[in-house]
Protein backbone atom coordinates (compact mmCIF):
# COMPACT_ATOMS: atom_id res chain seq x y z
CA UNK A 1 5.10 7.94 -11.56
CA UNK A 2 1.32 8.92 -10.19
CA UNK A 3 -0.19 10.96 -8.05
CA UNK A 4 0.68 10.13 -4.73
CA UNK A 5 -1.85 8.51 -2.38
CA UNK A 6 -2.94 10.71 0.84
CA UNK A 7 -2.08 8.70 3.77
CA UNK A 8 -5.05 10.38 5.93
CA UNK A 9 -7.50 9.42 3.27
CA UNK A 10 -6.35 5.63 3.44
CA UNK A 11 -6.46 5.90 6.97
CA UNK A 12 -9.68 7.31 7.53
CA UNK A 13 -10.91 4.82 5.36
CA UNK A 14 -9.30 1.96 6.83
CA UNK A 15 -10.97 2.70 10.24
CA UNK A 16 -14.44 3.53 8.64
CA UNK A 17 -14.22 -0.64 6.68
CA UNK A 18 -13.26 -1.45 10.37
CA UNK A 19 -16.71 -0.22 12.14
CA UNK A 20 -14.41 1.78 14.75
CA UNK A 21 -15.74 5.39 15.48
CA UNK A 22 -13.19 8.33 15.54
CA UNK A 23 -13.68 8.23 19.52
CA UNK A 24 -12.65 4.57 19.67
CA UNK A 25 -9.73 4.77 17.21
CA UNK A 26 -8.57 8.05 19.22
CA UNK A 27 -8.76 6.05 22.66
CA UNK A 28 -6.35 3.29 20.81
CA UNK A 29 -3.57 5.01 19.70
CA UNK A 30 -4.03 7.58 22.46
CA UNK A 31 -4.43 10.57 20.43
CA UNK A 32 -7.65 13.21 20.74
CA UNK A 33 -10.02 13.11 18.54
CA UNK A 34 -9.20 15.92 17.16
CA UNK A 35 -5.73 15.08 16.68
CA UNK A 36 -7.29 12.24 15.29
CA UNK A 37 -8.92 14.24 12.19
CA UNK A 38 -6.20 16.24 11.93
CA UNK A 39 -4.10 12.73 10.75
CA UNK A 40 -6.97 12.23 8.30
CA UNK A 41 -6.17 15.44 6.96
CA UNK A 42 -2.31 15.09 6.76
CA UNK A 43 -0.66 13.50 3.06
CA UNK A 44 1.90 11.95 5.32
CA UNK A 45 3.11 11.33 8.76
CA UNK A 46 5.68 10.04 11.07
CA UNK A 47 7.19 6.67 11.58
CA UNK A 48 6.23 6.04 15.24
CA UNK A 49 2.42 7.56 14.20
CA UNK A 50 2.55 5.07 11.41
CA UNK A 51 3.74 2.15 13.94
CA UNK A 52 0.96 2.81 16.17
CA UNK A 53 -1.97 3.57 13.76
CA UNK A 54 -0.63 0.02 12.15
CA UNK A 55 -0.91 -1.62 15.29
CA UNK A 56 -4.73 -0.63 16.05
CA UNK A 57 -5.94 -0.85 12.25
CA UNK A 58 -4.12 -4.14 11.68
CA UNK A 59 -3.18 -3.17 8.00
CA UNK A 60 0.42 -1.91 6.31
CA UNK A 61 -0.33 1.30 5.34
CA UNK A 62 3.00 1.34 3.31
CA UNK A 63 2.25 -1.13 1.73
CA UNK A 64 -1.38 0.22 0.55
CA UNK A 65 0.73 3.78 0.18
CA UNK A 66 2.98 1.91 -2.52
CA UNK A 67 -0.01 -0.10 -4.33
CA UNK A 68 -1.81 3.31 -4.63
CA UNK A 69 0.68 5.01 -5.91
CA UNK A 70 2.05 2.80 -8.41
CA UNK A 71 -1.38 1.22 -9.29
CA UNK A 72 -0.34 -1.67 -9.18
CA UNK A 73 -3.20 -4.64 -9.93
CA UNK A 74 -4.65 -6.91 -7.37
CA UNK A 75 -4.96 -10.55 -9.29
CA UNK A 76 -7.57 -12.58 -8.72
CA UNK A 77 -5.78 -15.89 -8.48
CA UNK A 78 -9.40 -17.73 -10.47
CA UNK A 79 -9.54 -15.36 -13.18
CA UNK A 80 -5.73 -15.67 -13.51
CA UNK A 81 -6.28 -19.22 -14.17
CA UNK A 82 -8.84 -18.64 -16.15
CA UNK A 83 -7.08 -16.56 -18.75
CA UNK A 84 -3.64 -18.81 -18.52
CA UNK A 85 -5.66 -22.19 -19.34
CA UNK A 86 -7.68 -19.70 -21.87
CA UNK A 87 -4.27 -18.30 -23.77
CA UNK A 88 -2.10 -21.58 -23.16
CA UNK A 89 -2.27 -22.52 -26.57
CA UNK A 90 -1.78 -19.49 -28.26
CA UNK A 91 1.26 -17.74 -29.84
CA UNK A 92 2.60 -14.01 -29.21
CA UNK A 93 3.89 -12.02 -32.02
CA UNK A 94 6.96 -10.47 -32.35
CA UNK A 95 5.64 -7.01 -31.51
CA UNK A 96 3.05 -8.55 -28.62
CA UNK A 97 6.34 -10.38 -27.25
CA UNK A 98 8.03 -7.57 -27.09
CA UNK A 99 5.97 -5.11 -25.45
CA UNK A 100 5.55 -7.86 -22.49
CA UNK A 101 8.80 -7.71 -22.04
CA UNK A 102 8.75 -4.34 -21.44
CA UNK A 103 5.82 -4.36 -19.23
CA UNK A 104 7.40 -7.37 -17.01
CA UNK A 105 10.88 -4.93 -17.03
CA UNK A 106 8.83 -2.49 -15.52
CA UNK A 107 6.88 -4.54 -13.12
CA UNK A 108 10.22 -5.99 -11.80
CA UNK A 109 11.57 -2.04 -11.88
CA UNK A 110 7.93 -1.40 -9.61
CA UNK A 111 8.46 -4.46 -7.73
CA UNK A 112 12.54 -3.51 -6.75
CA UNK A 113 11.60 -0.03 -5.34
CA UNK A 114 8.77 -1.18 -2.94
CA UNK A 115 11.22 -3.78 -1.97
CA UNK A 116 13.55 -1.37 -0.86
CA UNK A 117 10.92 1.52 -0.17
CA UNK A 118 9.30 -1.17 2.58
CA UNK A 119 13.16 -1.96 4.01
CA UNK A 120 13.84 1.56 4.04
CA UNK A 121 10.83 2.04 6.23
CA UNK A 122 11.63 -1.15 8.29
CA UNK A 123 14.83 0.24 9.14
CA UNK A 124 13.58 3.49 10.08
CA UNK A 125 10.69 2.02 12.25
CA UNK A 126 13.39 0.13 14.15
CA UNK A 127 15.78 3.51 14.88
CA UNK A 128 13.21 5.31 16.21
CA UNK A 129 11.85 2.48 18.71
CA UNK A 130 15.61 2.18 19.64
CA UNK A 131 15.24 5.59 20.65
């Protein structure tokens, strides 16, 4: 597993690609600014702050959390195209087939715990706006 993504820093970031200053990201989510810094400086947070900052920013920061922290690629569909048309025609090895296997096992493995890190967080989101 790798290092773990802070949360503040992806935040902070997120509302800097956005154009929004502090004092206008504050006044959305109702929070002082310095309250507001003091998220950027936390590695994780609560649901309902989560809920709301996901609400203003417009982007799943679980979902960024999880892609961090596994490192998990971001395909670019042309170049993915590309290299399929590319290596259509050629033939793996033994060894080569093998080790994709392994690497797809894991990506599935990956893929299986955001799944159920994301419901897990769904759920959780939904107790505490029940309360």
């Amino acid at each position: 597993m790798s290092k773990k993504p802070h949360i503040g820093k992806l935040i902070q970031k997120a509302v800097k690609t956005r154009g929004l200053t502090v004092t206008e990201f504050a006044d959305q989510i109702h929070y002082s600014r310095r309250n507001v810094y003091q998220i950027f400086e936390k590695d994780n947070i609560d649901t309902d702050l989560l809920d709301k900052i996901h609400k203003v920013l417009g982007d799943d920061f679980l979902h960024t959390y999880l892609k961090e922290r596994y490192r998990l690629p971001t395909i670019n569909k042309e170049q993915y195209n590309e290299q399929e048309t590319t290596q259509h025609n050629k033939r793996l090895t033994p060894p080569m087939q093998t080790q994709l296997n392994d690497m797809i096992a894991r990506l599935q493995e990956i893929s299986d715990n955001q799944k159920l890190l994301l419901n897990t967080m769904s759920l959780l989101i939904e107790n505490v706006k029940k309360k």
